[in-house]
ModelCIF file with pLDDT and N, C-alpha, C, O atoms, coordinates in Angstrom:
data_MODEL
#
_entry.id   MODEL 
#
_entity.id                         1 
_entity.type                       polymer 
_entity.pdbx_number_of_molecules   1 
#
_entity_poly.entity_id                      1 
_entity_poly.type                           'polypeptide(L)' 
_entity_poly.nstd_linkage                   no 
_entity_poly.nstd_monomer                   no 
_entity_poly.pdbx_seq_one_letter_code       
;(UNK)(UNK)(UNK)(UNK)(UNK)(UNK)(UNK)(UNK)(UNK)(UNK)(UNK)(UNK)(UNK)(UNK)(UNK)(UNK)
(UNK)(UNK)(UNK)(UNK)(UNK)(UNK)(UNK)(UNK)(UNK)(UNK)(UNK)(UNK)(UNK)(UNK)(UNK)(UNK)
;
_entity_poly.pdbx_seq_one_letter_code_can   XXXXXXXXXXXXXXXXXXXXXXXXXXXXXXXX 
_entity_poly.pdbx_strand_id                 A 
#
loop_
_entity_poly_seq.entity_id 
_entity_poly_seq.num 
_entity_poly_seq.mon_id 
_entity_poly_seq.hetero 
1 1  UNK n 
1 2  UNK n 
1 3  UNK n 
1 4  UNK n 
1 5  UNK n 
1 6  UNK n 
1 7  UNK n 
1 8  UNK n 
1 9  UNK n 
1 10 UNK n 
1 11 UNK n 
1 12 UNK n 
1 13 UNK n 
1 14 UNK n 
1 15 UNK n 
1 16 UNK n 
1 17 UNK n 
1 18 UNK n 
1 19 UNK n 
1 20 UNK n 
1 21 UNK n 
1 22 UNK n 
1 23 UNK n 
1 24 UNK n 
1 25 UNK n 
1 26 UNK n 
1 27 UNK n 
1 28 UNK n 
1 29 UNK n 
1 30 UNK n 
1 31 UNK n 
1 32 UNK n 
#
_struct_asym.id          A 
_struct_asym.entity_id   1 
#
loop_
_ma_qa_metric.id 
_ma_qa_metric.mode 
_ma_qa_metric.name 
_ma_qa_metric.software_group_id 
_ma_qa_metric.type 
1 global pLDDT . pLDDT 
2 local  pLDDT . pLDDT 
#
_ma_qa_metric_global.metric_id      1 
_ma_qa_metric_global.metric_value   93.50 
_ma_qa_metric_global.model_id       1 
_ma_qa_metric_global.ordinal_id     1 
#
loop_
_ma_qa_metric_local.label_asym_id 
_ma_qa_metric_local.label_comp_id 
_ma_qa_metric_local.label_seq_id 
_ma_qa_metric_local.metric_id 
_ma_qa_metric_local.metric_value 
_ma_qa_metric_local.model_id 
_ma_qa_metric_local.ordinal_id 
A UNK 1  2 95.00 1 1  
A UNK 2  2 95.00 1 2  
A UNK 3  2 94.00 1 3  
A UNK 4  2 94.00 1 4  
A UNK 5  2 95.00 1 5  
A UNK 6  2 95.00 1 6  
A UNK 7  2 94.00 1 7  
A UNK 8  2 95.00 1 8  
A UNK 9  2 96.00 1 9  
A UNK 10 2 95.00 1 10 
A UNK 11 2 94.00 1 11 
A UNK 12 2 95.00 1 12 
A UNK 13 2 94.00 1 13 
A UNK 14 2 95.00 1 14 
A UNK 15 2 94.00 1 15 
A UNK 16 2 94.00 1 16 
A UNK 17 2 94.00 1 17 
A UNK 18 2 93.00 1 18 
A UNK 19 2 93.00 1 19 
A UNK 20 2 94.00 1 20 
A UNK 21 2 95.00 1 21 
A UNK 22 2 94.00 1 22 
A UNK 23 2 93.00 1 23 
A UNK 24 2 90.00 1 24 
A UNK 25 2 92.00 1 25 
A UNK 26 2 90.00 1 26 
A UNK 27 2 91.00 1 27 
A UNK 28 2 89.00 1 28 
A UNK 29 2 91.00 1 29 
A UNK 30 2 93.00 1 30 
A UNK 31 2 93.00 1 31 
A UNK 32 2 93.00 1 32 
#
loop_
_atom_site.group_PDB 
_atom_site.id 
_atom_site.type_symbol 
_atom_site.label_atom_id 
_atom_site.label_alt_id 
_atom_site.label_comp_id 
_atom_site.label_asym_id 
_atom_site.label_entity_id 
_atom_site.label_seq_id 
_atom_site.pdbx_PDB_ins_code 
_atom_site.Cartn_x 
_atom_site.Cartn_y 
_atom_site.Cartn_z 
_atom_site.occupancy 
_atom_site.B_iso_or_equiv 
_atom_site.pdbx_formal_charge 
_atom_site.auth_seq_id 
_atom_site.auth_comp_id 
_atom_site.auth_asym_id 
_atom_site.auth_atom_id 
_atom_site.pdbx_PDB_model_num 
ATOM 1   N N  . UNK A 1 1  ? 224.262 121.632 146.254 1.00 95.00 ? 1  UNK A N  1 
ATOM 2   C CA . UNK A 1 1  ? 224.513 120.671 147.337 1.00 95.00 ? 1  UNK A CA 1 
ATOM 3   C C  . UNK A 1 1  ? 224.895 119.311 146.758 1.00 95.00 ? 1  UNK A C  1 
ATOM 4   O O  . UNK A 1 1  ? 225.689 118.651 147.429 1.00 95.00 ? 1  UNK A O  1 
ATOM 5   N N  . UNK A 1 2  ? 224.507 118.863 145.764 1.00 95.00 ? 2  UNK A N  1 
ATOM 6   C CA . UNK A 1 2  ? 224.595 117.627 144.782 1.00 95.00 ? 2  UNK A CA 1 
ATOM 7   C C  . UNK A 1 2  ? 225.823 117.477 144.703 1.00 95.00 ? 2  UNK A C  1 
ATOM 8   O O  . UNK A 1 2  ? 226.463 116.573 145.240 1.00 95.00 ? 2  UNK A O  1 
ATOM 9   N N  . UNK A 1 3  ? 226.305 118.464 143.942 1.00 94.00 ? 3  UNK A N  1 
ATOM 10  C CA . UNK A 1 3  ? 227.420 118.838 142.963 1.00 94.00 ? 3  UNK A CA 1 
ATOM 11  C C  . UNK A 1 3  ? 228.911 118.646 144.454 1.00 94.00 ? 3  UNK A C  1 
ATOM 12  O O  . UNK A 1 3  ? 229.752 117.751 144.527 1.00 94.00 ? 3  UNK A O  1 
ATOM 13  N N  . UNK A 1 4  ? 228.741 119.680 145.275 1.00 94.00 ? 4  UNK A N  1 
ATOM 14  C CA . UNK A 1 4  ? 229.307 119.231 146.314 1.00 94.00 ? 4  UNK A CA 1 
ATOM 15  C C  . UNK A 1 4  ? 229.322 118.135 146.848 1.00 94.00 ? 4  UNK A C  1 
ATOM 16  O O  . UNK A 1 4  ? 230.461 117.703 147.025 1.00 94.00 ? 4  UNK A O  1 
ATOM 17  N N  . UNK A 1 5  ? 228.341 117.364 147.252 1.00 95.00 ? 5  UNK A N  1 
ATOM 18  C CA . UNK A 1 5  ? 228.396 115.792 147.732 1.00 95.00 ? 5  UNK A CA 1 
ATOM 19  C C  . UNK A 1 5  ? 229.328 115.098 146.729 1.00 95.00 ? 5  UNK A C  1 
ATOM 20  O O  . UNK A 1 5  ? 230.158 114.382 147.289 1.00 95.00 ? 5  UNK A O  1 
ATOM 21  N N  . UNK A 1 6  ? 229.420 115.133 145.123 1.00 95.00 ? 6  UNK A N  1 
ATOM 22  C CA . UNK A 1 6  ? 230.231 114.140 144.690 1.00 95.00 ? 6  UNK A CA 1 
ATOM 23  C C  . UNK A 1 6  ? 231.310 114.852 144.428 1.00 95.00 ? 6  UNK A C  1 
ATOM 24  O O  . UNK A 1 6  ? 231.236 114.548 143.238 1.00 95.00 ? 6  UNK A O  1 
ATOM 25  N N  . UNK A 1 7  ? 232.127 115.440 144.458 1.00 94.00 ? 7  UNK A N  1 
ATOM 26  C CA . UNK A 1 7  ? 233.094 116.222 144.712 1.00 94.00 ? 7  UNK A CA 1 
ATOM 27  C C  . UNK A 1 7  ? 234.128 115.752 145.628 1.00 94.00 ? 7  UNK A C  1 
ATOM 28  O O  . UNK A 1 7  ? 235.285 115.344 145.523 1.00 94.00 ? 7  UNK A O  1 
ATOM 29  N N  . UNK A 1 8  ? 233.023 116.024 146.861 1.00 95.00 ? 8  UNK A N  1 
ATOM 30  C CA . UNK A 1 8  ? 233.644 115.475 148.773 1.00 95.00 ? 8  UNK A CA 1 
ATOM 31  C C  . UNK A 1 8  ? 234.174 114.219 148.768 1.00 95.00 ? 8  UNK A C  1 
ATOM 32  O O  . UNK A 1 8  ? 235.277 113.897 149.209 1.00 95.00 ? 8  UNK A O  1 
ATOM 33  N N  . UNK A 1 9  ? 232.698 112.956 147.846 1.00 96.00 ? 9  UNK A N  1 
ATOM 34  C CA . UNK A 1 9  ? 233.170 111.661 147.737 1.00 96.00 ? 9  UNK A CA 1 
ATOM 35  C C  . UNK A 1 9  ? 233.881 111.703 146.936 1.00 96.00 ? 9  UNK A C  1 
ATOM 36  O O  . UNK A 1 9  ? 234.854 111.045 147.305 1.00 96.00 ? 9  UNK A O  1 
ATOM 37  N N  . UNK A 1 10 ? 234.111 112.259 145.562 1.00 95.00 ? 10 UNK A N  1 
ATOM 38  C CA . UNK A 1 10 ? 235.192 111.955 145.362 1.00 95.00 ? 10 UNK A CA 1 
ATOM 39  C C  . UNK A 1 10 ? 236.925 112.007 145.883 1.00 95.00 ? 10 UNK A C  1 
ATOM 40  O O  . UNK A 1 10 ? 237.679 111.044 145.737 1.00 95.00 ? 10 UNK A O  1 
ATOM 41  N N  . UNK A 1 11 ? 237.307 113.226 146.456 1.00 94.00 ? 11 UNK A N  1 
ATOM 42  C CA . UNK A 1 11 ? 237.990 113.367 147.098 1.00 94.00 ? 11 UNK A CA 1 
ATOM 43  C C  . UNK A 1 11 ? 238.700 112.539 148.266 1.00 94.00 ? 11 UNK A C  1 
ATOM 44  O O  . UNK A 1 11 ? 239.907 112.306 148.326 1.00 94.00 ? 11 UNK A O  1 
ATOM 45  N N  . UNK A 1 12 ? 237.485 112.041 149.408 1.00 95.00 ? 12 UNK A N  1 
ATOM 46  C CA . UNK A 1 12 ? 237.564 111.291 150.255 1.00 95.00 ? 12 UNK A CA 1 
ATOM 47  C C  . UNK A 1 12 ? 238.657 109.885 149.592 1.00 95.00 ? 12 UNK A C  1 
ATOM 48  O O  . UNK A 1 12 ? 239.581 109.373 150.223 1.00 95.00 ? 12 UNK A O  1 
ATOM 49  N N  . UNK A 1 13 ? 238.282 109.566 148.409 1.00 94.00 ? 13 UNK A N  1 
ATOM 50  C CA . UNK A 1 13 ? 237.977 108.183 148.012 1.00 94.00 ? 13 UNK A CA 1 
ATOM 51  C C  . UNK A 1 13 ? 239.479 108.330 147.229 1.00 94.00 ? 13 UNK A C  1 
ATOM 52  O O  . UNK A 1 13 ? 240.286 107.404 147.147 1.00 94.00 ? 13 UNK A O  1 
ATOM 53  N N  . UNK A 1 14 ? 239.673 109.624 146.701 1.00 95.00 ? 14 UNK A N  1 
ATOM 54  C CA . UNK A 1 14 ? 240.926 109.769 145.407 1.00 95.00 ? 14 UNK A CA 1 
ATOM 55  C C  . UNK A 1 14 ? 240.187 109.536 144.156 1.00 95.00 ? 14 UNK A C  1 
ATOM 56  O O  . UNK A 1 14 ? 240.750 109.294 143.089 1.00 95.00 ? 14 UNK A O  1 
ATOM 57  N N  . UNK A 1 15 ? 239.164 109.598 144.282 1.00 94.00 ? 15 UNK A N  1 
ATOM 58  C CA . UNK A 1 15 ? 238.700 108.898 142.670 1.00 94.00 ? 15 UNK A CA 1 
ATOM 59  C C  . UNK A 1 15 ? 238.742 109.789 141.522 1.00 94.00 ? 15 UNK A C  1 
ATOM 60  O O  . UNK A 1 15 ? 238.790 111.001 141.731 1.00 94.00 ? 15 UNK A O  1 
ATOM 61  N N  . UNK A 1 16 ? 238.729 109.295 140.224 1.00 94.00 ? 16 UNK A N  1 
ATOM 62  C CA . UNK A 1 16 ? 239.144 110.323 139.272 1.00 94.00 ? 16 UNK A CA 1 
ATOM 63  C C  . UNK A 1 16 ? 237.758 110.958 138.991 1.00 94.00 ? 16 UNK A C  1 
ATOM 64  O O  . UNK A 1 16 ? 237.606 111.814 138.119 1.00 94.00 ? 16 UNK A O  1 
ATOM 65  N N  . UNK A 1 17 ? 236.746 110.491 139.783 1.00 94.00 ? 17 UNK A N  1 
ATOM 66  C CA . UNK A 1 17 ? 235.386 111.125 138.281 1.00 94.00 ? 17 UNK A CA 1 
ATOM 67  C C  . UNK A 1 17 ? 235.478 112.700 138.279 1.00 94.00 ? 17 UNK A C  1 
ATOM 68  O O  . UNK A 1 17 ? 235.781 113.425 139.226 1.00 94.00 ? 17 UNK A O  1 
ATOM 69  N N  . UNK A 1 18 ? 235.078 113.128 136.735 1.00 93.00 ? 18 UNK A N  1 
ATOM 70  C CA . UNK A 1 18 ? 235.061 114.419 136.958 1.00 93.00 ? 18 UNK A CA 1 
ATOM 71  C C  . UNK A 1 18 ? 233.842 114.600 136.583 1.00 93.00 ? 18 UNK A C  1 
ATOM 72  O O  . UNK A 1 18 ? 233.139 113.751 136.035 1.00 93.00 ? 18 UNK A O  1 
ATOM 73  N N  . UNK A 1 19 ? 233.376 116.279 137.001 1.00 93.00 ? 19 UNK A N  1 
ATOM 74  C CA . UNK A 1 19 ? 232.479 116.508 137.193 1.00 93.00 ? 19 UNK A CA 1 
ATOM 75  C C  . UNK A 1 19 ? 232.321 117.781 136.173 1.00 93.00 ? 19 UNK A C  1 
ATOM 76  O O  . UNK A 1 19 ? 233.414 118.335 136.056 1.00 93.00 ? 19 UNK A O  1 
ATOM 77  N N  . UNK A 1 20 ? 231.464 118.310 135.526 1.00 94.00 ? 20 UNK A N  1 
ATOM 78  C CA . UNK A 1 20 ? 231.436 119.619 134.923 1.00 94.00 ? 20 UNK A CA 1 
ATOM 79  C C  . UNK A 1 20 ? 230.300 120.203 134.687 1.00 94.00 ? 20 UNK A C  1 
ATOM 80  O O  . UNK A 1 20 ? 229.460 119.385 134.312 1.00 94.00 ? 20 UNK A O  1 
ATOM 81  N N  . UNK A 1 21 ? 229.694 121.887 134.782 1.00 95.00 ? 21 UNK A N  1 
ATOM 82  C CA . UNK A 1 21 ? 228.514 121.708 133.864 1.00 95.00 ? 21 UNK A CA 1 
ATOM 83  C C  . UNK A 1 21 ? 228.362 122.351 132.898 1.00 95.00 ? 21 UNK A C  1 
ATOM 84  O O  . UNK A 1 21 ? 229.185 123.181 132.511 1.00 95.00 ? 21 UNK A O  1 
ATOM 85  N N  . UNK A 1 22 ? 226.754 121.963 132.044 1.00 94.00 ? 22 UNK A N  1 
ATOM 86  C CA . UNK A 1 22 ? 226.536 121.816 130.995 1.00 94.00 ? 22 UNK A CA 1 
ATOM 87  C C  . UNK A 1 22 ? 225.271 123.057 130.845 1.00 94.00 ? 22 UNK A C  1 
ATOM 88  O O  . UNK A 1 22 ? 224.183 123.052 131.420 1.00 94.00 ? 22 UNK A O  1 
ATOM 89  N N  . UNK A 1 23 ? 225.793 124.066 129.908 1.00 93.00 ? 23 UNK A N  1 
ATOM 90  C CA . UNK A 1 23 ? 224.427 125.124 129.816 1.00 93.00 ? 23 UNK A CA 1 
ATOM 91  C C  . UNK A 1 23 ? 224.454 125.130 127.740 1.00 93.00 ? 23 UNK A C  1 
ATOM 92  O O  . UNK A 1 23 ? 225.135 124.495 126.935 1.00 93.00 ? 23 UNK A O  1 
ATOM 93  N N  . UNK A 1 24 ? 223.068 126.449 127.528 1.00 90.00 ? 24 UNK A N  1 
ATOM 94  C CA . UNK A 1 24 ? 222.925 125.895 126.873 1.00 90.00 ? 24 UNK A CA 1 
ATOM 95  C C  . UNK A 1 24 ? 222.691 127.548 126.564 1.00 90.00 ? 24 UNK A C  1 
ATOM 96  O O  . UNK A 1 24 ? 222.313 128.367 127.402 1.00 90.00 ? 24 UNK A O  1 
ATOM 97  N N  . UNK A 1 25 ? 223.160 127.948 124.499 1.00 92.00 ? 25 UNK A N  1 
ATOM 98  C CA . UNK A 1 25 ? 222.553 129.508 124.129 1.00 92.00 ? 25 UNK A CA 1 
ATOM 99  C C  . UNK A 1 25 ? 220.874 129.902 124.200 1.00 92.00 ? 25 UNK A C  1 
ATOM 100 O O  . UNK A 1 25 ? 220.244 129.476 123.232 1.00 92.00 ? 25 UNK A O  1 
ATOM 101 N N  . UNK A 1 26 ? 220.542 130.218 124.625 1.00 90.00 ? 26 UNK A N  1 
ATOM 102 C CA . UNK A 1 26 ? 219.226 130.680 124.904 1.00 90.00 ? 26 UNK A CA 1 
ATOM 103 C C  . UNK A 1 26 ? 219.059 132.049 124.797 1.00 90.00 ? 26 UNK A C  1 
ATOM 104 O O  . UNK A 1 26 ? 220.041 132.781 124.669 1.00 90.00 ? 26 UNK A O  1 
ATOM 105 N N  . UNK A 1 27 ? 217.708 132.563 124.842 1.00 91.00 ? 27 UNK A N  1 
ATOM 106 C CA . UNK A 1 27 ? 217.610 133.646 124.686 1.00 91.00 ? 27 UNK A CA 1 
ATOM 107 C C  . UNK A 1 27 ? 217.434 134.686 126.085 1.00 91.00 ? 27 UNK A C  1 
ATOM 108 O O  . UNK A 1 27 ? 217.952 135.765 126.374 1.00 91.00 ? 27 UNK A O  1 
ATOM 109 N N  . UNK A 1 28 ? 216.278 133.652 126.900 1.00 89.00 ? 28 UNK A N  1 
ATOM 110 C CA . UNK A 1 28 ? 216.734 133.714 128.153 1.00 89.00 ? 28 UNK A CA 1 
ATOM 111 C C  . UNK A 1 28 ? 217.740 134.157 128.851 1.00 89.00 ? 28 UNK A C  1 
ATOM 112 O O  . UNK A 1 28 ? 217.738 135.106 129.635 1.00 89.00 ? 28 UNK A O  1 
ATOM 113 N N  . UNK A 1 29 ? 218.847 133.270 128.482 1.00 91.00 ? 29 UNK A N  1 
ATOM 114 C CA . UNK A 1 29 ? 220.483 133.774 129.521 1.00 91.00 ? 29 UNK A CA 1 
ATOM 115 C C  . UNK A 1 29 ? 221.120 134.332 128.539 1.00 91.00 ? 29 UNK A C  1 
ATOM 116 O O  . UNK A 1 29 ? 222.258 134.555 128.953 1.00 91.00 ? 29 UNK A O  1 
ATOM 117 N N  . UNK A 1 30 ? 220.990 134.752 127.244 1.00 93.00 ? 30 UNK A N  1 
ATOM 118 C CA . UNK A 1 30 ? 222.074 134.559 127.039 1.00 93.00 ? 30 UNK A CA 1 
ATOM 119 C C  . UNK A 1 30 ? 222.769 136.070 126.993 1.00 93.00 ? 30 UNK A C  1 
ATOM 120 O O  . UNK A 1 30 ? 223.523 136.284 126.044 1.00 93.00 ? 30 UNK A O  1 
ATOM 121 N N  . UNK A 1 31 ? 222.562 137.105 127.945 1.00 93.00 ? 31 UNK A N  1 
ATOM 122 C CA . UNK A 1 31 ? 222.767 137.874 128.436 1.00 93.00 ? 31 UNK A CA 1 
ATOM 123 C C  . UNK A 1 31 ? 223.952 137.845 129.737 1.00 93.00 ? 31 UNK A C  1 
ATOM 124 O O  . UNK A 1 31 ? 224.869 138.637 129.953 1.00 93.00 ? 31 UNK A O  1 
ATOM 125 N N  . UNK A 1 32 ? 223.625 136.867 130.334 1.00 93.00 ? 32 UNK A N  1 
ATOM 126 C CA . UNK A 1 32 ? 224.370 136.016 131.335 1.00 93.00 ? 32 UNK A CA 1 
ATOM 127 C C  . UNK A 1 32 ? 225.060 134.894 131.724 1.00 93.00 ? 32 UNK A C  1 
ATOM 128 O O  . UNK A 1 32 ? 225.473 134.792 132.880 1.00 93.00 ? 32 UNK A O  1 
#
């Protein structure tokens, strides 16, 4: 929902920010 909200504003607005995300090798995911 976050990720969407600054997205929308950005859009609305034209603004350049970009947005991306960030994961990490684990052993946990790293199947997935």
């Amino acid at each position: 929902i976050g990720l969407r909200r600054l997205q929308a504003a950005a859009r609305r607005k034209g603004s350049p920010l970009r947005v991306s995300i960030n994961t990490t090798v684990a052993a946990e995911s790293l199947e997935a």
